[in-house]
N, C-alpha and C. Protein backbone atom coordinates (compact mmCIF):
# COMPACT_ATOMS: atom_id res chain seq x y z
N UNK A 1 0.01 3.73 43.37
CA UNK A 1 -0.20 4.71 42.32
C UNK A 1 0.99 4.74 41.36
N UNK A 2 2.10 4.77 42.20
CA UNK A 2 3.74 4.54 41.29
C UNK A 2 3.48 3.73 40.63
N UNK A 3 2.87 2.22 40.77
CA UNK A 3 3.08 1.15 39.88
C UNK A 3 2.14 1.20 38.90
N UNK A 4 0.74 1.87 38.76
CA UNK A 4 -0.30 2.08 37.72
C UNK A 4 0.18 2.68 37.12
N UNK A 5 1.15 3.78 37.31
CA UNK A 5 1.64 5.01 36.03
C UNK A 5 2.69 4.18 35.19
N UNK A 6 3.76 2.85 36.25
CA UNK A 6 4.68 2.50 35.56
C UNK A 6 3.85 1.55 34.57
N UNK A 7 2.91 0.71 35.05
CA UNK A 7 2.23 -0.33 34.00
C UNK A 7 1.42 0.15 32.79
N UNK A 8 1.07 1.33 33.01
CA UNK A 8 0.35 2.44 31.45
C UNK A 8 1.80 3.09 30.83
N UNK A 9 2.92 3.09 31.14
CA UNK A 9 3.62 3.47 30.70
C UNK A 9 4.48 2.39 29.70
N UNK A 10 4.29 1.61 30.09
CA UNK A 10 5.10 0.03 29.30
C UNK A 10 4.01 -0.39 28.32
N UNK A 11 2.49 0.18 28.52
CA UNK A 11 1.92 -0.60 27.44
C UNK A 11 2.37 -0.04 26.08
N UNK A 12 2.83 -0.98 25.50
CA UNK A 12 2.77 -0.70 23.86
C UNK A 12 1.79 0.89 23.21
N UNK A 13 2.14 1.69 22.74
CA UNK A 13 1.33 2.53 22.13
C UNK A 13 0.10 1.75 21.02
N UNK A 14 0.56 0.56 20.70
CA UNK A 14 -0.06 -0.21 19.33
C UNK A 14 -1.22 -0.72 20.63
N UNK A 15 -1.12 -0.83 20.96
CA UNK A 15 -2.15 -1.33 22.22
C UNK A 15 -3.43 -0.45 22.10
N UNK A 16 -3.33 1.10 22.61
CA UNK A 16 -4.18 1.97 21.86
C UNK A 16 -4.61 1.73 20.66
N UNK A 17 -4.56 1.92 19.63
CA UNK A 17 -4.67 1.89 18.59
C UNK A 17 -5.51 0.64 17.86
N UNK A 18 -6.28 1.08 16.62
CA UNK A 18 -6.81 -0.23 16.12
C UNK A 18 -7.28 0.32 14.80
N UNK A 19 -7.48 -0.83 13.55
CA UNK A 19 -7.80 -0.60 12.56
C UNK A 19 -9.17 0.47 12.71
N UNK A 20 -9.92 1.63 12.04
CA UNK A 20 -10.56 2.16 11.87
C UNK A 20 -11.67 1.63 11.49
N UNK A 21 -13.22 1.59 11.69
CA UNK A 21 -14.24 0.37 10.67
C UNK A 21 -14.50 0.62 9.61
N UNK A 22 -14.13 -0.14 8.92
CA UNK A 22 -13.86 -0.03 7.33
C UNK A 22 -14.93 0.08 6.79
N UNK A 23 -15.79 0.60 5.70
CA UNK A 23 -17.02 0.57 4.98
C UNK A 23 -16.88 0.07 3.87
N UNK A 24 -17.01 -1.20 4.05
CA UNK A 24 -16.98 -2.01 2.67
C UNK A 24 -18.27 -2.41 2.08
N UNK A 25 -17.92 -2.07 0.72
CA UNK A 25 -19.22 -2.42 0.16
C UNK A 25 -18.87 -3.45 -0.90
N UNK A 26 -19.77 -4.01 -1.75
CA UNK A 26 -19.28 -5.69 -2.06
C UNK A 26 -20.41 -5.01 -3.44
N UNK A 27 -19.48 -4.74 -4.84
CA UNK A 27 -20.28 -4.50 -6.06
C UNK A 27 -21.35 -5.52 -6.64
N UNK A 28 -21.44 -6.66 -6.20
CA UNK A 28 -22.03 -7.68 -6.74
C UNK A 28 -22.22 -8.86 -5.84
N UNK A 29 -22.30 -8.25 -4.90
CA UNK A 29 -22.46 -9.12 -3.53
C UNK A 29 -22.46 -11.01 -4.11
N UNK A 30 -21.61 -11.09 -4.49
CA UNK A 30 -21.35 -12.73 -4.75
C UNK A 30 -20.79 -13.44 -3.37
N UNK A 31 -20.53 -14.65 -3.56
CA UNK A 31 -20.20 -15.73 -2.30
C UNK A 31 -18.52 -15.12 -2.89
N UNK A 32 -17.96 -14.81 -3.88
CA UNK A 32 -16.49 -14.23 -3.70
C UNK A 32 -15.96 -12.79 -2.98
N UNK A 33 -17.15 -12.34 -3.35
CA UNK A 33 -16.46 -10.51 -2.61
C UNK A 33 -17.00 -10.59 -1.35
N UNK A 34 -18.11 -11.41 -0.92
CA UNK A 34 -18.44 -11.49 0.70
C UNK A 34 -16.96 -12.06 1.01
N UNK A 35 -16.23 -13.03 0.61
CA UNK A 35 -15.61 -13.82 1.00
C UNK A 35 -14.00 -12.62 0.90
N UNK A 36 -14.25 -12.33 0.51
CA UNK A 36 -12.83 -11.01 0.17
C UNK A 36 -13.14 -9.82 0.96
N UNK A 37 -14.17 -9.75 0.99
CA UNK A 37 -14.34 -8.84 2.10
C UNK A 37 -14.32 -8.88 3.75
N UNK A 38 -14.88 -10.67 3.73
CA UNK A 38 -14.27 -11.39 5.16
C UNK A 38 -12.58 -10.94 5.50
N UNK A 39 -12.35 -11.44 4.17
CA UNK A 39 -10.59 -11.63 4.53
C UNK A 39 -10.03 -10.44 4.74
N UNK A 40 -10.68 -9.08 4.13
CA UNK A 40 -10.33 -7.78 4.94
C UNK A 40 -10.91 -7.49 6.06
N UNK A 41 -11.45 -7.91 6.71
CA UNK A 41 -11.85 -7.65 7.66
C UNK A 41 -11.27 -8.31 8.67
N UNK A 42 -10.97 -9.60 8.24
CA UNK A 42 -9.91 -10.42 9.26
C UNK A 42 -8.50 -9.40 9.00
N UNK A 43 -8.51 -9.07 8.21
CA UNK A 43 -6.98 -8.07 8.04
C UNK A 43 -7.19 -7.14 9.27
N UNK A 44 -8.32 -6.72 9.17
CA UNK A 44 -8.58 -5.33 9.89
C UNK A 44 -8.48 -5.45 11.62
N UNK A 45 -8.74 -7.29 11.97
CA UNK A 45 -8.75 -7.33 13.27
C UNK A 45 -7.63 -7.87 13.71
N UNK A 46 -7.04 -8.92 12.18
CA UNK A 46 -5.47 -8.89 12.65
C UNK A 46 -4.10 -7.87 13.08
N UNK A 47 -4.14 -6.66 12.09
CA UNK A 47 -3.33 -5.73 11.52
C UNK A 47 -3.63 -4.71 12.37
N UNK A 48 -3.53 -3.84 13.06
CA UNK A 48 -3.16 -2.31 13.22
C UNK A 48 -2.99 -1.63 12.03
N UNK A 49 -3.87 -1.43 11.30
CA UNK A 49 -3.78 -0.42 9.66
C UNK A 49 -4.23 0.59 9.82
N UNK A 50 -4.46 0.96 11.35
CA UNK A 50 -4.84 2.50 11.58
C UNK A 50 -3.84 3.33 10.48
N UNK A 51 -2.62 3.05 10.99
CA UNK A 51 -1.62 4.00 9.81
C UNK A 51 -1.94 4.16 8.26
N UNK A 52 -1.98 2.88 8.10
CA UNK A 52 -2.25 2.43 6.95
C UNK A 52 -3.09 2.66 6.08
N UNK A 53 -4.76 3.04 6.96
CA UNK A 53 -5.88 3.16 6.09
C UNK A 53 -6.17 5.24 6.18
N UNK A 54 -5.86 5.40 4.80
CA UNK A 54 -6.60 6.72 5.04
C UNK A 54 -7.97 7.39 3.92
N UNK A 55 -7.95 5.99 3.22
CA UNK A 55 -9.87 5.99 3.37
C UNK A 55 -10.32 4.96 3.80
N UNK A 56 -11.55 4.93 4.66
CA UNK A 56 -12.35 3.73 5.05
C UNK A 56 -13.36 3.32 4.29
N UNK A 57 -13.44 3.85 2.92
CA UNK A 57 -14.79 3.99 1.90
C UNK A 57 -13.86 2.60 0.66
N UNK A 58 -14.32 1.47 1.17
CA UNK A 58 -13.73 0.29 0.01
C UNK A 58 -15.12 -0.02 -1.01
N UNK A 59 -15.03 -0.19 -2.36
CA UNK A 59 -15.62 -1.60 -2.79
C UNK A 59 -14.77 -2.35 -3.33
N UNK A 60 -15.99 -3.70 -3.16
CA UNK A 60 -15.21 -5.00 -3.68
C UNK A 60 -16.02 -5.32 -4.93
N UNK A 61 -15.46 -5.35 -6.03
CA UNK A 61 -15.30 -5.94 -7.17
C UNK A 61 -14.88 -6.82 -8.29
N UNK A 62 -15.17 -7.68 -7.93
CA UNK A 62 -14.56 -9.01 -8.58
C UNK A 62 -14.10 -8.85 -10.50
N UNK A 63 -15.28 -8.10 -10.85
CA UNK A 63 -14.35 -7.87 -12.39
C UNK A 63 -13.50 -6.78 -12.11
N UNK A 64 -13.24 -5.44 -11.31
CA UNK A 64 -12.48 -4.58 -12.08
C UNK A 64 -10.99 -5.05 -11.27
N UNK A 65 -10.07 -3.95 -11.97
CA UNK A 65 -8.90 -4.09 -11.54
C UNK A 65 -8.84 -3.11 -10.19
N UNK A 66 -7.73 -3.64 -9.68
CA UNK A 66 -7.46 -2.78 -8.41
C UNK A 66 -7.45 -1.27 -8.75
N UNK A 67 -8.32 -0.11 -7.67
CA UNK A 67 -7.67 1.11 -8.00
C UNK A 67 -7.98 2.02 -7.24
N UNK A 68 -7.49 3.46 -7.03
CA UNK A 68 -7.52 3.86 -5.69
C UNK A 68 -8.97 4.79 -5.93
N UNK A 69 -8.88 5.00 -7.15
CA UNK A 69 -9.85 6.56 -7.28
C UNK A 69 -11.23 6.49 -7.84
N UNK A 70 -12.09 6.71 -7.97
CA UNK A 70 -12.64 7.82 -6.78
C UNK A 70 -12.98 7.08 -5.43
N UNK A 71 -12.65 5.75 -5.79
CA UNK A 71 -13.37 5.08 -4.56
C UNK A 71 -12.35 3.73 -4.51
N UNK A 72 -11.53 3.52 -3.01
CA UNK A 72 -10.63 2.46 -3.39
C UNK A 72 -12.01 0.94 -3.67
N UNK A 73 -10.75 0.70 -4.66
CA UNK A 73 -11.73 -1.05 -5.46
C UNK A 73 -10.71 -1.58 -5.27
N UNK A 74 -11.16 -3.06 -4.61
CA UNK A 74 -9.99 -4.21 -4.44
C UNK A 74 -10.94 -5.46 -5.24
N UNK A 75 -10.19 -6.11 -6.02
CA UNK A 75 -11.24 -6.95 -7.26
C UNK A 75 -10.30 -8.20 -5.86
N UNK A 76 -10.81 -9.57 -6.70
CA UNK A 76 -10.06 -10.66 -5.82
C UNK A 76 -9.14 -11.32 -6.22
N UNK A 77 -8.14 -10.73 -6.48
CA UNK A 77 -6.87 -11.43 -6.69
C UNK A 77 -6.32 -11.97 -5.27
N UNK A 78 -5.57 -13.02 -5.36
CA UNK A 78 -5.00 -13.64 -4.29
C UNK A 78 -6.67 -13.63 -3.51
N UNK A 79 -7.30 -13.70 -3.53
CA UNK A 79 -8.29 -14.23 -2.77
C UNK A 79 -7.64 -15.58 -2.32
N UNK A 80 -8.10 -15.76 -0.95
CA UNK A 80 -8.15 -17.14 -0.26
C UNK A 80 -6.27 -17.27 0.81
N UNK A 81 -5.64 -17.86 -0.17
CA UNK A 81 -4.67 -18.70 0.71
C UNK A 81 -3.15 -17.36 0.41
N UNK A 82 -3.25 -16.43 -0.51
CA UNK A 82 -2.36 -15.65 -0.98
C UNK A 82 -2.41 -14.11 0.01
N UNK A 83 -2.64 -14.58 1.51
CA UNK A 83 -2.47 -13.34 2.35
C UNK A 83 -2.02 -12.16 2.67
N UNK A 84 -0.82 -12.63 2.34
CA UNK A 84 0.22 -11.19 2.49
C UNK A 84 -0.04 -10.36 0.65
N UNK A 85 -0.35 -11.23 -0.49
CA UNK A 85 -0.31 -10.45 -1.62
C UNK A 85 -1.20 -10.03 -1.66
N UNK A 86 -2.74 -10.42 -0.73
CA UNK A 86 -4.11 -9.68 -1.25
C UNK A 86 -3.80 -8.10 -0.29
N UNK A 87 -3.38 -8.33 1.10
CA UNK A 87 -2.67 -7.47 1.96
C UNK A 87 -1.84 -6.10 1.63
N UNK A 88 -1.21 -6.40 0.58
CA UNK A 88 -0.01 -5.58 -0.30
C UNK A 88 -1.17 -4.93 -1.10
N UNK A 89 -2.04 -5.54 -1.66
CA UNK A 89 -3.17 -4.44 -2.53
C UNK A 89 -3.79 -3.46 -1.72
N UNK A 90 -4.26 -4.01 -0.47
CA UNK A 90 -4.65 -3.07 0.36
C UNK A 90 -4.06 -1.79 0.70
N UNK A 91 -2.53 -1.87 1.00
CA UNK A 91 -1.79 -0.96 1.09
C UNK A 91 -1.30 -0.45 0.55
N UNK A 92 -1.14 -1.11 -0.94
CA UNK A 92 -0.92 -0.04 -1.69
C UNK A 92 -1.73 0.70 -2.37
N UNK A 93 -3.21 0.35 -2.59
CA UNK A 93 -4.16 1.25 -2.80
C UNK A 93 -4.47 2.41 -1.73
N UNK A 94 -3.97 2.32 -0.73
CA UNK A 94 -4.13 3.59 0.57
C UNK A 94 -3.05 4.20 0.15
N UNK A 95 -1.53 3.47 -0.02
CA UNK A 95 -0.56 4.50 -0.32
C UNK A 95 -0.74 5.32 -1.36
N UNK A 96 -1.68 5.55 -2.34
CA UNK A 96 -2.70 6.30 -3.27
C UNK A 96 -3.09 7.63 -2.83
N UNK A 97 -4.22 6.82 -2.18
CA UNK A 97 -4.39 8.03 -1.28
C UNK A 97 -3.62 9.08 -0.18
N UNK A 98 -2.46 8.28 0.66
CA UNK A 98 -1.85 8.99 1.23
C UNK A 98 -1.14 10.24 0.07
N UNK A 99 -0.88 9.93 -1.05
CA UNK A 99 0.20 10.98 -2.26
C UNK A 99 -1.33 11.66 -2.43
N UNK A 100 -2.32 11.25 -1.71
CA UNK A 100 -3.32 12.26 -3.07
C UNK A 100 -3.69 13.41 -1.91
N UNK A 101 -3.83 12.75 -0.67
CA UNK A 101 -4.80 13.89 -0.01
C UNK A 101 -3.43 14.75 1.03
N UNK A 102 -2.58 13.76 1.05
CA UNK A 102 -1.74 14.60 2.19
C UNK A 102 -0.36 14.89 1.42
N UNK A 103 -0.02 14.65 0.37
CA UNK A 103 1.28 15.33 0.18
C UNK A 103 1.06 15.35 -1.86
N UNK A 104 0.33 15.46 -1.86
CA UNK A 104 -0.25 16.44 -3.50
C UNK A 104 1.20 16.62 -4.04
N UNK A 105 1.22 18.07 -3.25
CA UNK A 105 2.08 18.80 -3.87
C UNK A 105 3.98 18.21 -3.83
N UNK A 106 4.06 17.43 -2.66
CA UNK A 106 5.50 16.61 -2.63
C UNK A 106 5.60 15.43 -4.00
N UNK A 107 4.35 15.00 -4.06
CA UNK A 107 4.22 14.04 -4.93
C UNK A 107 4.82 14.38 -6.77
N UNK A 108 3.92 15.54 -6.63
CA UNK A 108 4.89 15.89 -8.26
C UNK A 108 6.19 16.15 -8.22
N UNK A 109 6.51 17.06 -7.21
CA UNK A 109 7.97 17.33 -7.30
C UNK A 109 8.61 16.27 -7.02
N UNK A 110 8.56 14.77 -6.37
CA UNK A 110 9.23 13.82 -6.30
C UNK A 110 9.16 13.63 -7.91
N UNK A 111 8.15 13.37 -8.09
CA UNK A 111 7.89 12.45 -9.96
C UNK A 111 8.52 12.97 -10.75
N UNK A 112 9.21 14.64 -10.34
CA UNK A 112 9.55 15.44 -11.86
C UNK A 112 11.16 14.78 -11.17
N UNK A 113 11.56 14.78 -10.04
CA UNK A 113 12.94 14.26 -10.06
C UNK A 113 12.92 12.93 -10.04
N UNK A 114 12.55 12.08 -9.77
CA UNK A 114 12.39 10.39 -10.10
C UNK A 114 12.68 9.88 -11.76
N UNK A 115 11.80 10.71 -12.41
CA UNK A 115 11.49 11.32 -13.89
C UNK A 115 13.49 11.16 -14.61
N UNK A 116 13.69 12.52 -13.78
CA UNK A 116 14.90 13.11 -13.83
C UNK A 116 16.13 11.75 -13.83
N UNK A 117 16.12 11.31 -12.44
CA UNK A 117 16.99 10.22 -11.83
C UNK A 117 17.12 9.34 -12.73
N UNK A 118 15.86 8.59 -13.12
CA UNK A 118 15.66 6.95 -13.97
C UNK A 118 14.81 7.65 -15.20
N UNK A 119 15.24 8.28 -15.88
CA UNK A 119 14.86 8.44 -17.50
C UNK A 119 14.32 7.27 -18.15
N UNK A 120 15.14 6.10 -18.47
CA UNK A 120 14.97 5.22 -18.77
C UNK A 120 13.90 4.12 -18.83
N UNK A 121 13.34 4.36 -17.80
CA UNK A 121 11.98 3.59 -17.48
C UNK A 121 11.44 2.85 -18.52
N UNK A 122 11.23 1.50 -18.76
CA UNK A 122 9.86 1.59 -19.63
C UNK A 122 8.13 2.05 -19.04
N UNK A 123 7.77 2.06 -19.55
CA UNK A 123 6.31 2.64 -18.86
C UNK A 123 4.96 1.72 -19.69
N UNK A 124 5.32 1.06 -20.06
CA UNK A 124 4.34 0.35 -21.24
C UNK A 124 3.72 -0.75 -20.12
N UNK A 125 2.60 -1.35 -20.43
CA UNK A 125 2.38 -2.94 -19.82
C UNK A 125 3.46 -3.74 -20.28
N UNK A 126 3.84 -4.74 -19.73
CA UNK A 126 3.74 -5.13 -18.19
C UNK A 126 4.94 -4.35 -17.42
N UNK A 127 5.40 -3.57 -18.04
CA UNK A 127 6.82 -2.51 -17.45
C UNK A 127 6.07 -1.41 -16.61
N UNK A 128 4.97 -0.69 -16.81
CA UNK A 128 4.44 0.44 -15.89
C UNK A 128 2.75 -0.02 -16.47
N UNK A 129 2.58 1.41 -16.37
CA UNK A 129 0.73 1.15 -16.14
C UNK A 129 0.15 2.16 -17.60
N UNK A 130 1.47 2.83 -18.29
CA UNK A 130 1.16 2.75 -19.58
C UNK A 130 1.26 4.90 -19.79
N UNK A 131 1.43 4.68 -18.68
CA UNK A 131 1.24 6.88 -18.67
C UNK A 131 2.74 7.30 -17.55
N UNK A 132 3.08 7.89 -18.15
CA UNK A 132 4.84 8.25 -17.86
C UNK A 132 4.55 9.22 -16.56
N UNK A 133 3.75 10.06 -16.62
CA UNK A 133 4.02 10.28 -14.96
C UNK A 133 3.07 9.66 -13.45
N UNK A 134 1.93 9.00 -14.28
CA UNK A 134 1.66 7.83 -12.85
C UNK A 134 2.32 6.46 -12.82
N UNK A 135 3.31 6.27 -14.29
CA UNK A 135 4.57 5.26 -13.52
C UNK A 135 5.02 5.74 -12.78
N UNK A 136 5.75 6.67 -12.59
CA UNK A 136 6.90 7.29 -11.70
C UNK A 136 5.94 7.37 -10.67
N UNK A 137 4.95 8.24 -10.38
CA UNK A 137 4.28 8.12 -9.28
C UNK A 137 4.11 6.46 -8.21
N UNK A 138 3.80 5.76 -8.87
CA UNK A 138 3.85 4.34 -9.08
C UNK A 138 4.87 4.28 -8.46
N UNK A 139 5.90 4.60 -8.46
CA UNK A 139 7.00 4.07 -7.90
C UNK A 139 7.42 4.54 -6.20
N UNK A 140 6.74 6.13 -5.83
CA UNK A 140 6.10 6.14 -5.00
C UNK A 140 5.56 5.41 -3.82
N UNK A 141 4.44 4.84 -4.64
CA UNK A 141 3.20 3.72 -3.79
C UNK A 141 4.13 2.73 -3.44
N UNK A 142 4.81 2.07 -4.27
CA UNK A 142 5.53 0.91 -4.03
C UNK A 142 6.40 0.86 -2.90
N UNK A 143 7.40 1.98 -3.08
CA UNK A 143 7.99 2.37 -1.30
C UNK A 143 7.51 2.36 -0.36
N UNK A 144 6.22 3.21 -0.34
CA UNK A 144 5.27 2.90 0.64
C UNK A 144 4.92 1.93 0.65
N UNK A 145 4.32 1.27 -0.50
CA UNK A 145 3.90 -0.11 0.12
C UNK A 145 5.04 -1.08 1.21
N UNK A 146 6.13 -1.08 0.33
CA UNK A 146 7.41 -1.66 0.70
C UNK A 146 7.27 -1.36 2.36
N UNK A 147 7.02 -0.06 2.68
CA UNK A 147 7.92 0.33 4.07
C UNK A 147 6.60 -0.45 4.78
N UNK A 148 5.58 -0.08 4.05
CA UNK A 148 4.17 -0.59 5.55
C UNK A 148 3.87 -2.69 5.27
N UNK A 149 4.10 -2.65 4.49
CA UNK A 149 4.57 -4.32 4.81
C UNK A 149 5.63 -5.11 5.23
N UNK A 150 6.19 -4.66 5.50
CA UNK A 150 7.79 -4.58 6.94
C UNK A 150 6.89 -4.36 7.92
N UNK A 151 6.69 -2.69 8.25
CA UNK A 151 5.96 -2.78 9.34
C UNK A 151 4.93 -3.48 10.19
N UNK A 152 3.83 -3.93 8.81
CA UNK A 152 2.96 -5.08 9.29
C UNK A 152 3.18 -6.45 9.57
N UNK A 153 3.88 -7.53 8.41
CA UNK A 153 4.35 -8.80 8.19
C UNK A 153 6.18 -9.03 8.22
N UNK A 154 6.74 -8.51 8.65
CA UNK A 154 8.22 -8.30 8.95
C UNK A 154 8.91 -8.37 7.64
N UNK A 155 9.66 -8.30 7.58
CA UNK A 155 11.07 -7.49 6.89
C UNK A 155 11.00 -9.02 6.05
N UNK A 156 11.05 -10.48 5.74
CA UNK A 156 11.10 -11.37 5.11
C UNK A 156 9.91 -11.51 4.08
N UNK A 157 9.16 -11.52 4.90
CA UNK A 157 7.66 -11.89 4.02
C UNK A 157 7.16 -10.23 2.85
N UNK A 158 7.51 -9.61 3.89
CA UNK A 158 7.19 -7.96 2.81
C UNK A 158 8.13 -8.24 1.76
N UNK A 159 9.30 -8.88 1.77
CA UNK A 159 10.35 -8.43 0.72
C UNK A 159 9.98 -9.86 -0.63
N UNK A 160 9.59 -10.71 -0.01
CA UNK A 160 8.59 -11.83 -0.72
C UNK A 160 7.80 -11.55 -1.73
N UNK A 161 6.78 -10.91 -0.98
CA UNK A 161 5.45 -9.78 -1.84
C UNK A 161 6.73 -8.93 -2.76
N UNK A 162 7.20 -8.14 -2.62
CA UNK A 162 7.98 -7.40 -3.52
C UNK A 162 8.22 -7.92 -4.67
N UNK A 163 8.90 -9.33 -4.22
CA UNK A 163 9.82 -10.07 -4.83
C UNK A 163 9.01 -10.52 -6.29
N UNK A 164 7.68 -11.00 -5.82
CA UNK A 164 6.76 -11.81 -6.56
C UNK A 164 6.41 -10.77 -7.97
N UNK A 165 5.78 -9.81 -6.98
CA UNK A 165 5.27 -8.16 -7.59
C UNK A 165 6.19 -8.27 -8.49
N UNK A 166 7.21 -7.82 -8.82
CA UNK A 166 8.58 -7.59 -9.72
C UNK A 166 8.31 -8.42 -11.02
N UNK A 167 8.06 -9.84 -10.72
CA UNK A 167 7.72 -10.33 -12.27
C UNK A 167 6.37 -10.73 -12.16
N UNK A 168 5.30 -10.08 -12.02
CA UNK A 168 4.27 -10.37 -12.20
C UNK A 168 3.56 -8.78 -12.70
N UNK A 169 3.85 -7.39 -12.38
CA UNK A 169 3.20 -6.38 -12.83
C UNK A 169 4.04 -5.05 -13.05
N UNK A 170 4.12 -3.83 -13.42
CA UNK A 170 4.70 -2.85 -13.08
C UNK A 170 6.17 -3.74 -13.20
N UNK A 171 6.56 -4.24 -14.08
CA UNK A 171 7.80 -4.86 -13.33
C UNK A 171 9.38 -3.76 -13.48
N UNK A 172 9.47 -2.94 -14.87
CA UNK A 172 10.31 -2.03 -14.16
C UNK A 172 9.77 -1.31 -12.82
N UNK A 173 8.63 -0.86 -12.59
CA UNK A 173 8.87 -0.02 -11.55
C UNK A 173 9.39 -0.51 -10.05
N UNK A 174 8.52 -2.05 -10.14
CA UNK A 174 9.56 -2.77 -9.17
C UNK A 174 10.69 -3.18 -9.19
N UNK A 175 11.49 -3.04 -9.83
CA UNK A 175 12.99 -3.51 -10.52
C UNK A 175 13.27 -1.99 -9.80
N UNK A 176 13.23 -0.99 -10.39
CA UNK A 176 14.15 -0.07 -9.87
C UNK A 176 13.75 0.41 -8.81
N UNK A 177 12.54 0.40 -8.33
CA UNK A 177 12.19 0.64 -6.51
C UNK A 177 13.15 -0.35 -5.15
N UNK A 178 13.38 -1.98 -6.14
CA UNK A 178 13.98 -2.53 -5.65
C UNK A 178 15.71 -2.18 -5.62
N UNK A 179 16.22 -2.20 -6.95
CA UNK A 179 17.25 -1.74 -6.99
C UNK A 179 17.92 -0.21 -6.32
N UNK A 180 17.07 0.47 -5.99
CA UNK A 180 17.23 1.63 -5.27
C UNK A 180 16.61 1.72 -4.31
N UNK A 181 16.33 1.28 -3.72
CA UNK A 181 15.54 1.38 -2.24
C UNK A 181 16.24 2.54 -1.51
N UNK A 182 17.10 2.51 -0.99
CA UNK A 182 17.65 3.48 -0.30
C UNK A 182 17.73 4.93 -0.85
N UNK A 183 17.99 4.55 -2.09
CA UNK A 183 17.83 6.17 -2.93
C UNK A 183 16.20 6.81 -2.98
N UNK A 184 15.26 5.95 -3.02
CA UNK A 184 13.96 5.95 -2.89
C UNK A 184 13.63 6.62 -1.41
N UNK A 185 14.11 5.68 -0.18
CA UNK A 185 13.47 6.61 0.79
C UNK A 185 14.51 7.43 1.20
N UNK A 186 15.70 7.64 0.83
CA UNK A 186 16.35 9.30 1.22
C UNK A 186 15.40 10.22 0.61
N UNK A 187 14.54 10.15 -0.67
CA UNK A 187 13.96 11.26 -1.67
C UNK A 187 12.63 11.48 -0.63
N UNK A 188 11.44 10.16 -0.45
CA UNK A 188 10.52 10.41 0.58
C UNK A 188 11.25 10.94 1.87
N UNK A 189 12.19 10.89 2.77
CA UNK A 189 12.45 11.40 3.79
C UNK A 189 12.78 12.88 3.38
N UNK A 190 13.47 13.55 2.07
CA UNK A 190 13.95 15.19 2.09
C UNK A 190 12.28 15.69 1.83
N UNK A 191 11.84 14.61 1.00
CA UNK A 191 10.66 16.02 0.88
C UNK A 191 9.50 15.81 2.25
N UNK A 192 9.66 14.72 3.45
CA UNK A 192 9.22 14.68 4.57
C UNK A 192 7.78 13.70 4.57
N UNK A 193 7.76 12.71 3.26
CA UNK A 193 6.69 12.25 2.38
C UNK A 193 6.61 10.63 3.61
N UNK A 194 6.18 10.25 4.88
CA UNK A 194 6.07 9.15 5.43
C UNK A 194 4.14 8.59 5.60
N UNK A 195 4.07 7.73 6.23
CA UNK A 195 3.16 7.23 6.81
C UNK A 195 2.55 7.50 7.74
């Protein structure tokens, strides 16, 4: 009996745990969003994104752009061989939702001091997403994203995805999420803003 309590006691907690079943729906059911929707789903049996996912309501959409609201849409970028970057959309469209449904109210008061901190920002394409306080918010997601792709794909390959991200979209907001990282999650840790 000693040794059954010690062998449930050593299992991994991640052991428990498993991605949630995702409800994906495919806008145009083509041979591409079946195929993007495979590859989340292989995410889903690779990954532990229990943390990760806090809606299970996806579509897939091959014309629109990625976005969290009202309904997360993942279009197919990096479709196919670009794993960890189609991966990083995933999570950072949940890190969306995590600022929307569970910390609302932390979320502005981060943005009005973020705001405060980095004045400077550009906010225009290809520098932000074109509206001065869901850049800053934006910058947000990205931490999160940052912290849960470490957690998932280790500390090299997450910082890769970052890396890429930086000159390819949002690129101040990844420039100074990068350049401040640490100042970034001291601000999510005071106002208690995690995963």
């Amino acid at each position: 009996m000693k040794l059954l309590a010690l062998i449930i006691l050593l299992i991994p907690v991640s052991a428990f745990t498993q991605t949630p079943k995702l409800n994906i729906r495919m806008e145009h059911n083509s041979s591409e969003e079946q195929e993007q929707k495979h590859q989340l789903e292989e995410f889903a049996k690779h990954y532990d994104l229990s943390k990760y996912t806090i809606t299970r309501d996806i579509v897939i959409n091959q014309y629109a752009a990625n976005h969290s609201s009202p309904v997360l849409t993942l279009n197919l970028r990096f479709l196919g061989n670009e794993d960890d970057r189609s991966l990083s959309f995933y999570v950072h469209e949940q890190a969306h939702w995590l600022l929307m449904t569970r910390y609302r109210s932390q979320a502005r008061e981060l943005v009005d001091e973020l705001i405060k901190r980095y004045p400077n920002i550009k906010i225009d394409s290809p520098y932000g997403d074109g509206n001065q306080r869901s850049s800053y918010a934006h910058m947000l997601v990205i931490i999160l994203e940052w912290q849960a792709l470490e957690s998932l794909i280790g500390v090299k390959r997450a910082e890769a995805v970052i890396k890429f991200k930086r000159h390819h979209h949002y690129t101040d907001l990844f420039a100074t999420v990068m350049d401040h990282r640490q100042d970034m999650e001291a601000l999510l840790k005071r106002y208690d803003v995690k995963w």
